[in-house]
Structures are given as C-alpha cells and as structure tokens.
N, C-alpha and C. Protein backbone atom coordinates (compact mmCIF):
# COMPACT_ATOMS: atom_id res chain seq x y z
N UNK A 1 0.93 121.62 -100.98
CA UNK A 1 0.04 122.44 -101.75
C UNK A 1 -0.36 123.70 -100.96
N UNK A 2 -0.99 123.40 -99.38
CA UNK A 2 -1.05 124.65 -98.88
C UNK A 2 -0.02 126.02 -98.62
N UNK A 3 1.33 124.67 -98.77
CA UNK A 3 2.09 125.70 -98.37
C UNK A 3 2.93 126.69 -99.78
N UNK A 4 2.15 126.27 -100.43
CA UNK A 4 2.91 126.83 -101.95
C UNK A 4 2.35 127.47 -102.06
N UNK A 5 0.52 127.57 -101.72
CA UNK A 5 -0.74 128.79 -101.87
C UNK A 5 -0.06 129.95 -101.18
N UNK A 6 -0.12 129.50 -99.74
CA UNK A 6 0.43 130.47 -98.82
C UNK A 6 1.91 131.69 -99.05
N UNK A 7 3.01 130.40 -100.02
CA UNK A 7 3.85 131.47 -100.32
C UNK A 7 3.55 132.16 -101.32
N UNK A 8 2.75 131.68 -102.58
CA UNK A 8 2.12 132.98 -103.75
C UNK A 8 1.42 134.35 -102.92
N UNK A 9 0.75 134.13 -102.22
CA UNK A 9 -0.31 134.68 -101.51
C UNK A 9 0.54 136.00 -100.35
N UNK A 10 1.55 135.32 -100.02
CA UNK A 10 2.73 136.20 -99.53
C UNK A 10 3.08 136.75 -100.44
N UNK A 11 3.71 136.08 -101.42
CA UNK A 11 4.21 137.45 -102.71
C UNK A 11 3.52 138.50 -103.41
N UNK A 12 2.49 137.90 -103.47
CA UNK A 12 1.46 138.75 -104.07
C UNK A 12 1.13 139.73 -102.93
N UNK A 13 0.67 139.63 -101.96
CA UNK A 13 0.53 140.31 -100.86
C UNK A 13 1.61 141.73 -100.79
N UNK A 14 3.01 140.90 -100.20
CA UNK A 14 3.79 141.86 -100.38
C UNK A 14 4.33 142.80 -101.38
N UNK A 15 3.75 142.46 -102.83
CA UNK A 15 4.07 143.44 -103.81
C UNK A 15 2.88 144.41 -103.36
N UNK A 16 1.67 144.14 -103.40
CA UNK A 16 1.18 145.30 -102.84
C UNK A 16 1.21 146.07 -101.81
N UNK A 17 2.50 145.49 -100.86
CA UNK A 17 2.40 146.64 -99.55
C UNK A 17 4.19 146.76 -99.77
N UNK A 18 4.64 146.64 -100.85
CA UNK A 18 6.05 147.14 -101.00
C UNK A 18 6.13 148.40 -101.17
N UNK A 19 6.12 149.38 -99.60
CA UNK A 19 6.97 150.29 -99.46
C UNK A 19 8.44 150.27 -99.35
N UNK A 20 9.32 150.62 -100.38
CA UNK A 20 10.64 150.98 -100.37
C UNK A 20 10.81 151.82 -99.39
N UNK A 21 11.40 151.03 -98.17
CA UNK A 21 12.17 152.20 -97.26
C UNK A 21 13.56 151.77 -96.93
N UNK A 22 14.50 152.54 -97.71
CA UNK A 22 16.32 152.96 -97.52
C UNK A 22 16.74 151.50 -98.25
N UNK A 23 16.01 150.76 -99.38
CA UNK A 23 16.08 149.80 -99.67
C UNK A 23 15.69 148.31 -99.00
N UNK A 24 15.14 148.13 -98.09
CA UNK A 24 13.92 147.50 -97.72
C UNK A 24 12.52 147.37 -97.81
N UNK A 25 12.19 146.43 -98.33
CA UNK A 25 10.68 146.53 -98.86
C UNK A 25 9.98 144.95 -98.25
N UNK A 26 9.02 145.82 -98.03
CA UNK A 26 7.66 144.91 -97.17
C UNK A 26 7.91 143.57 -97.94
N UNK A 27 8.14 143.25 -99.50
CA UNK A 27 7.97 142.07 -100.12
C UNK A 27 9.32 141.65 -99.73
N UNK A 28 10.03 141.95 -99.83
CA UNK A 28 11.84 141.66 -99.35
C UNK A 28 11.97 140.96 -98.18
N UNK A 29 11.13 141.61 -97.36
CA UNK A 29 11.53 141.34 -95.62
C UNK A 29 10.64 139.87 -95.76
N UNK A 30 9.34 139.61 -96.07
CA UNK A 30 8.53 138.88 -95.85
C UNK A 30 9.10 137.69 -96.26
N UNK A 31 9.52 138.31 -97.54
CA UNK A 31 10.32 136.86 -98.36
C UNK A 31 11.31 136.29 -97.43
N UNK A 32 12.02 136.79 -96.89
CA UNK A 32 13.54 136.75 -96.40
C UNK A 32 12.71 135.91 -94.99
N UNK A 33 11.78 136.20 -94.49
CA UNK A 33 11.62 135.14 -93.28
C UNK A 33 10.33 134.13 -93.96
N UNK A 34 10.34 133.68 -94.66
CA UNK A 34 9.80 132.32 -94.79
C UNK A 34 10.04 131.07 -94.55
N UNK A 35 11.56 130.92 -93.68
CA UNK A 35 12.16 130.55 -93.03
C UNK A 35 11.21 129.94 -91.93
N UNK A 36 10.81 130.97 -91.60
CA UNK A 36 10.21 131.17 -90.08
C UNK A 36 8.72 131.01 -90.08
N UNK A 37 8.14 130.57 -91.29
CA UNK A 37 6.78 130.58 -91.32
C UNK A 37 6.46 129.03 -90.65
N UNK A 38 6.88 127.70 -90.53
CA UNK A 38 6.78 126.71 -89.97
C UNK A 38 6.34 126.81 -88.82
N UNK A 39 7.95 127.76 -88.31
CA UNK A 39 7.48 128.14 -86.25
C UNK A 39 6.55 128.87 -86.02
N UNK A 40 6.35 130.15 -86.85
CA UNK A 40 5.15 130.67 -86.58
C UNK A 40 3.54 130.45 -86.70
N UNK A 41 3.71 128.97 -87.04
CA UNK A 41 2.38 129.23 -87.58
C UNK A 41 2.02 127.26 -86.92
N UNK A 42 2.93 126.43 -86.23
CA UNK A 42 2.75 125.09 -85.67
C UNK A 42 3.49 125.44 -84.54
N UNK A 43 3.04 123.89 -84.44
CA UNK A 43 3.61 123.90 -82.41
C UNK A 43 5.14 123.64 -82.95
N UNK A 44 5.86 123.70 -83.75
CA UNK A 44 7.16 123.53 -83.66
C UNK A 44 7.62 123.61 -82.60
N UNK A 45 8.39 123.21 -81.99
CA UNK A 45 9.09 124.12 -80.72
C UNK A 45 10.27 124.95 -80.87
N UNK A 46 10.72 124.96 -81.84
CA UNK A 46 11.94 125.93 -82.01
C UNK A 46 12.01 126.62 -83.75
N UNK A 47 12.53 127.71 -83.87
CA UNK A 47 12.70 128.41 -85.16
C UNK A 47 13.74 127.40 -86.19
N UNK A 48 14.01 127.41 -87.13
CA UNK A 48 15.08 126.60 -88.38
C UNK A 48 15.96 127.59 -87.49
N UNK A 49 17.50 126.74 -88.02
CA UNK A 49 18.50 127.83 -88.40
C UNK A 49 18.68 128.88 -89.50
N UNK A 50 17.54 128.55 -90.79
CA UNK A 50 17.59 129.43 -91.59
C UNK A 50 16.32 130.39 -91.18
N UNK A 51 15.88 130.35 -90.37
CA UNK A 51 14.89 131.33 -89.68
C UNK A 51 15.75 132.45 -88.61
N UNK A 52 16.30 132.00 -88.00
CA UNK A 52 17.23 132.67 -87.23
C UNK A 52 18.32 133.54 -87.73
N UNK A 53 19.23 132.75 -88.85
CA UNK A 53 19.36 133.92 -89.79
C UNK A 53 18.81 134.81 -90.71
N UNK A 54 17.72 134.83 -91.02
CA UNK A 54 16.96 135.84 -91.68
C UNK A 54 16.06 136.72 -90.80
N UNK A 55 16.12 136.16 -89.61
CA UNK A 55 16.01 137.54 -88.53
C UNK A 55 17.28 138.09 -88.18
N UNK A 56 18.06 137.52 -87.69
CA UNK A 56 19.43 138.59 -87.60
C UNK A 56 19.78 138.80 -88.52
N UNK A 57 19.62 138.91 -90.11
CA UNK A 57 19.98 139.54 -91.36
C UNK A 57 18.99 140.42 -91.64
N UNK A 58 17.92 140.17 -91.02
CA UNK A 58 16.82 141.50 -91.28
C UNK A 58 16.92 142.70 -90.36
N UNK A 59 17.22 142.36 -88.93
CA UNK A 59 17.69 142.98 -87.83
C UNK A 59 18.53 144.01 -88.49
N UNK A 60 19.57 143.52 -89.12
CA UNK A 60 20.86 144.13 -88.71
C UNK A 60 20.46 144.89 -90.28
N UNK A 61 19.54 145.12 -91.26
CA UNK A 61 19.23 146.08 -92.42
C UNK A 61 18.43 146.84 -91.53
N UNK A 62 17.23 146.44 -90.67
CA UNK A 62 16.21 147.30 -90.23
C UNK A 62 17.03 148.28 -89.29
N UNK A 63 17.83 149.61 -89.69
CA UNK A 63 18.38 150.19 -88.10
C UNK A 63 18.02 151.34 -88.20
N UNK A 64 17.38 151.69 -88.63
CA UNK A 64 16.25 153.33 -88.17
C UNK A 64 14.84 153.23 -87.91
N UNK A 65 14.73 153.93 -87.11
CA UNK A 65 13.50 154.31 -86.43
C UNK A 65 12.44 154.22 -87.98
N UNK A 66 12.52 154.84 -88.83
CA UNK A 66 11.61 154.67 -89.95
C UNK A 66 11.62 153.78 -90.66
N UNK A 67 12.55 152.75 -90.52
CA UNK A 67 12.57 151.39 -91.59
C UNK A 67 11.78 149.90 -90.60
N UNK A 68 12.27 150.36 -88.81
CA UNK A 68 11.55 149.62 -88.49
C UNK A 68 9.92 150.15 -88.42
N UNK A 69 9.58 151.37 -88.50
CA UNK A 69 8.44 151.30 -88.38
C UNK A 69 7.43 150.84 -89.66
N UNK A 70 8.16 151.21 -90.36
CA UNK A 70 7.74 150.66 -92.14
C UNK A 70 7.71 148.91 -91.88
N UNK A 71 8.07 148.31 -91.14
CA UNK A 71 8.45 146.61 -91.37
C UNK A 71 7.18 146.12 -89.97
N UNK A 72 7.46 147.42 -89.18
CA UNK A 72 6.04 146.83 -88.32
C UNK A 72 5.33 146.81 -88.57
N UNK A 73 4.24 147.71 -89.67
CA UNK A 73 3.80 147.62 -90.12
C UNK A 73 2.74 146.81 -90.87
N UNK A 74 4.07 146.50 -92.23
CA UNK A 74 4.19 145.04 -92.77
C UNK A 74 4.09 143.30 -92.31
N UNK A 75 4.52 143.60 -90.95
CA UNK A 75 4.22 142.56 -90.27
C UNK A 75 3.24 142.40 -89.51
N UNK A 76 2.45 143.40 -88.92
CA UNK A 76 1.50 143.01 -88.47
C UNK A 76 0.28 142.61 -89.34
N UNK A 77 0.48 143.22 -90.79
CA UNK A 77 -0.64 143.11 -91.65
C UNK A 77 -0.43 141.43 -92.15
N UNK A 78 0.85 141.12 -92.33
CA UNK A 78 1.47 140.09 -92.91
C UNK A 78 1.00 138.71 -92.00
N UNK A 79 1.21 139.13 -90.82
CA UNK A 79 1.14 138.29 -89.67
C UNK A 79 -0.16 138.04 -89.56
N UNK A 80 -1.18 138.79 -89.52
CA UNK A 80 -2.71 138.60 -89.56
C UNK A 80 -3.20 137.92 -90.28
N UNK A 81 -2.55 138.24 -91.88
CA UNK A 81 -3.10 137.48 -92.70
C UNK A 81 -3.30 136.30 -92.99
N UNK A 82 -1.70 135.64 -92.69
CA UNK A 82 -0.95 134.00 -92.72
C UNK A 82 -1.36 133.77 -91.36
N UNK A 83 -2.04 134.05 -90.61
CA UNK A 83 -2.67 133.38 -89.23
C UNK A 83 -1.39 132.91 -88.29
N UNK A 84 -0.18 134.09 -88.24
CA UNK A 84 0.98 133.72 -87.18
C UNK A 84 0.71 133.88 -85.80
N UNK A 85 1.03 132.99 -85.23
CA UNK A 85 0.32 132.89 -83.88
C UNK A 85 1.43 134.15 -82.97
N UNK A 86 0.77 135.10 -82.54
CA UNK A 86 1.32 136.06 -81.66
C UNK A 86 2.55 135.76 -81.27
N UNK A 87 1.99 134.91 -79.75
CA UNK A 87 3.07 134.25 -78.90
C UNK A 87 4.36 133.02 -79.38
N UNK A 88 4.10 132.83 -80.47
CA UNK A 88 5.29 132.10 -81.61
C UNK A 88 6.76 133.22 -81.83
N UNK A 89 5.82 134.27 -82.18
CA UNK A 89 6.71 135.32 -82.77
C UNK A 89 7.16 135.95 -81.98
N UNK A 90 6.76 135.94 -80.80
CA UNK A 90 7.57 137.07 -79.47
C UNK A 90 8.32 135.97 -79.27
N UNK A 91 8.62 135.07 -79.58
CA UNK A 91 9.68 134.34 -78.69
C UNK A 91 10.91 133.85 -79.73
N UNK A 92 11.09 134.61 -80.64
CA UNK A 92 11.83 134.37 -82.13
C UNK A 92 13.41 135.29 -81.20
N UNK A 93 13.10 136.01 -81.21
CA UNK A 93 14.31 136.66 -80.46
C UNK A 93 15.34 136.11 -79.41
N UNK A 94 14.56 135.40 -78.45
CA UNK A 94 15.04 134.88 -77.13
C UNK A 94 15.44 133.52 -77.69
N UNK A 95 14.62 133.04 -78.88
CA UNK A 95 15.34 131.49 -78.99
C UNK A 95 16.12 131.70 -80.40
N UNK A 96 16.46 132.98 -81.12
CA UNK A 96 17.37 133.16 -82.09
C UNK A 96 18.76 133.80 -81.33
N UNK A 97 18.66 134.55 -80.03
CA UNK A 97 19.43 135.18 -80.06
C UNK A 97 19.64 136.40 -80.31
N UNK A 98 18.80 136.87 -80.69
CA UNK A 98 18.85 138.28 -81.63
C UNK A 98 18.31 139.16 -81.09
N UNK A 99 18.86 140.35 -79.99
CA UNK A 99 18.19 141.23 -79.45
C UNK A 99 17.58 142.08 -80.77
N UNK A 100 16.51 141.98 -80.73
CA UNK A 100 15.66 143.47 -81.31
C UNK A 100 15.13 144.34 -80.65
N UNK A 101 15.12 145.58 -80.75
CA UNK A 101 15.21 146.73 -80.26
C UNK A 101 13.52 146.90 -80.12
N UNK A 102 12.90 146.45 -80.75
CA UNK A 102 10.97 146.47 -80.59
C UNK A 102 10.69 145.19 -80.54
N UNK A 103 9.41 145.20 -79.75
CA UNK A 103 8.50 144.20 -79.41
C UNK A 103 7.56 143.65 -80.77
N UNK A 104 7.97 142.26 -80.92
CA UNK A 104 7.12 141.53 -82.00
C UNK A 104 5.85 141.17 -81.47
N UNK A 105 5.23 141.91 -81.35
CA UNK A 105 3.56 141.71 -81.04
C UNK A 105 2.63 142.30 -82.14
N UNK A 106 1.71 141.92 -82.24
CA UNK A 106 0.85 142.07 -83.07
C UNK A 106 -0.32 143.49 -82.57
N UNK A 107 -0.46 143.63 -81.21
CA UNK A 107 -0.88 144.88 -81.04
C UNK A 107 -0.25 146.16 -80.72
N UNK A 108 1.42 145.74 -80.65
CA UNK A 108 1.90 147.11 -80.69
C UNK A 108 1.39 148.15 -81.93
N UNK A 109 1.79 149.74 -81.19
CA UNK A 109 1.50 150.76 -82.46
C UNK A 109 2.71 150.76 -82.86
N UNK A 110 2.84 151.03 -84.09
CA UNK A 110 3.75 151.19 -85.23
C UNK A 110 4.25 152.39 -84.95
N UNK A 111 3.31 153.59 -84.43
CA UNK A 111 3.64 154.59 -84.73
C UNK A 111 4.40 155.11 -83.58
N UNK A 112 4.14 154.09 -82.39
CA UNK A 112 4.94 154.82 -80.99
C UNK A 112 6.53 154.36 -80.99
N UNK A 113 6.92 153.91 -82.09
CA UNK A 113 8.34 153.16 -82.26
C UNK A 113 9.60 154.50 -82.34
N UNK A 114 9.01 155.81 -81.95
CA UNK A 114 9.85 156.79 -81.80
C UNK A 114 10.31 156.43 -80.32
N UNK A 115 9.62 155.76 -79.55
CA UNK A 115 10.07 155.98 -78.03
C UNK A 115 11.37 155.20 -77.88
N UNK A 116 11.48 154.20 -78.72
CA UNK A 116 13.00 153.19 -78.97
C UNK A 116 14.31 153.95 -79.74
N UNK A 117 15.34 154.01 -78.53
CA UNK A 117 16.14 154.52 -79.14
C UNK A 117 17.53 153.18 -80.11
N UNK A 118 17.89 153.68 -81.05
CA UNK A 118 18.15 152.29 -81.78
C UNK A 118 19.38 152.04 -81.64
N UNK A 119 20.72 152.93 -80.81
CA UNK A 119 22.08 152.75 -80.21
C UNK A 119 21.92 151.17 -79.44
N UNK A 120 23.08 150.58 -79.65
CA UNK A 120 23.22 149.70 -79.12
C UNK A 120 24.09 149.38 -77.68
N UNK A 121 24.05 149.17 -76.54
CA UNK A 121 24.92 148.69 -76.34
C UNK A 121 25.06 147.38 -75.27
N UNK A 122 26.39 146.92 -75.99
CA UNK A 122 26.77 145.51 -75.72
C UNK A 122 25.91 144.20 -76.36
N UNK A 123 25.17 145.11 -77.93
CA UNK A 123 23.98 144.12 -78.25
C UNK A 123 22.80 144.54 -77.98
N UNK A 124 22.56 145.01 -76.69
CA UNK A 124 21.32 145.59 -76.44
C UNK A 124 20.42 146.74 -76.41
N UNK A 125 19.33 146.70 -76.63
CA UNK A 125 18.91 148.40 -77.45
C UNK A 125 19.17 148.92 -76.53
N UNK A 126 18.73 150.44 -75.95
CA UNK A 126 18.55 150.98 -74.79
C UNK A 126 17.03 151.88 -75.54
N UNK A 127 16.24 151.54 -74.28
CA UNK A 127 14.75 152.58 -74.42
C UNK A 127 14.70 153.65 -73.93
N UNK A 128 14.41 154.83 -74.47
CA UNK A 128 14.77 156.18 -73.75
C UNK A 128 13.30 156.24 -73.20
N UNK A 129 13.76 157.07 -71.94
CA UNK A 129 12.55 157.00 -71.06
C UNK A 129 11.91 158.55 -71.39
N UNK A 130 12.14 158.97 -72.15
CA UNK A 130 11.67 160.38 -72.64
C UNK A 130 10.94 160.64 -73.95
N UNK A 131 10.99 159.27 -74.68
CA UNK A 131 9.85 159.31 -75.79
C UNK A 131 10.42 160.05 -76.94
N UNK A 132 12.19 159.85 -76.75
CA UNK A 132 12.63 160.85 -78.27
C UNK A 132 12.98 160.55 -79.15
C-alpha cells in the first residue's frame, strides 16, 4: 500500500516538474528508476538488476550538459521528497558500474554542472579544470 502511494505521488509529482529537455522529462527519468527506489530508500545492500539498467539507460539519454542539469534538478527535488537516503544514491554508480560524469548528491548545485566536461574516455568522464 505504501508503496503504491509513493509511486502515484511520484507520478503526480513528476508531471508537475516535467520539463521536456531533448526528449527527456523529469516524469520519464523518475519513472524509469523506480527500479531503484527499494535501494534507495532501505538498508538493501545492493541496487536490482533492473535498477542498474535504468541507470545506464538513463546515463546513456542524459549526454549534455543541459539535460543533465535539467535531471539534477529533478532529482534532487524527487529525492527529497521520497526520503532517498543521500549516501544510498552515491553509491548506485560504483555498485552498477556505470561511470556518470556528475556526482549524485543531494547538495550539489545544478547549476555548476558546466564545470563537467561530458567526452568520454575509456568510459570515463574527464573534468575540465577550467570550468568550461
């Protein structure tokens, strides 16, 4: 029951913060990791496999500087709301596999996500040390 509240409450949520950016939208992304709402939110100790792919399927749509900043956004508001525990979610990467190019924290700024440059290589972002 709670957890059926919780996913209306997500949908509803995310229709109101569905910014369309390059065809990604705040309700899209949110949906797409509900996967991952178990680990984020109990002592699980590890993400689903269908959590892991809907971060590397979200990863690999989010690849500009303005789509991830549009989804940080979304997630931090998202994340606040559904009570995701911080330190759950920084560690989605390292136990999915999935280099992402920004830090899943809840107090990063959204807006300093120009300093990440989003080239890859060998998998891994590279951060420009010049803020461009």
């Amino acid at each position: 029951m709670a957890r059926s509240i919780c996913i209306v409450f997500l949908v509803i949520f995310g229709m109101r913060a569905a910014n369309v950016v390059q065809a990604i939208s705040c309700t899209q992304s949110l949906l797409s990791l509900l996967p991952c709402l178990p680990f984020f939110t109990t002592p699980i100790p590890m993400p689903s496999v269908q959590c892991c792919v809907a971060v590397a399927s979200l990863n690999l749509e989010a690849n500009t500087k303005e789509i991830r900043q549009e989804l940080c956004n979304c997630f931090k508001s998202a994340f606040t709301s559904y009570g995701v525990l911080p330190e759950k979610a920084k560690q989605v990467p390292q136990l999915c596999n999935v280099p992402v190019p920004v830090p899943i924290d809840p107090n990063i700024d959204c807006n300093t996500l120009n300093q990440f440059d989003y080239s890859k290589t060998n998998g891994n972002p590279k951060i420009s040390s010049t803020g461009d």
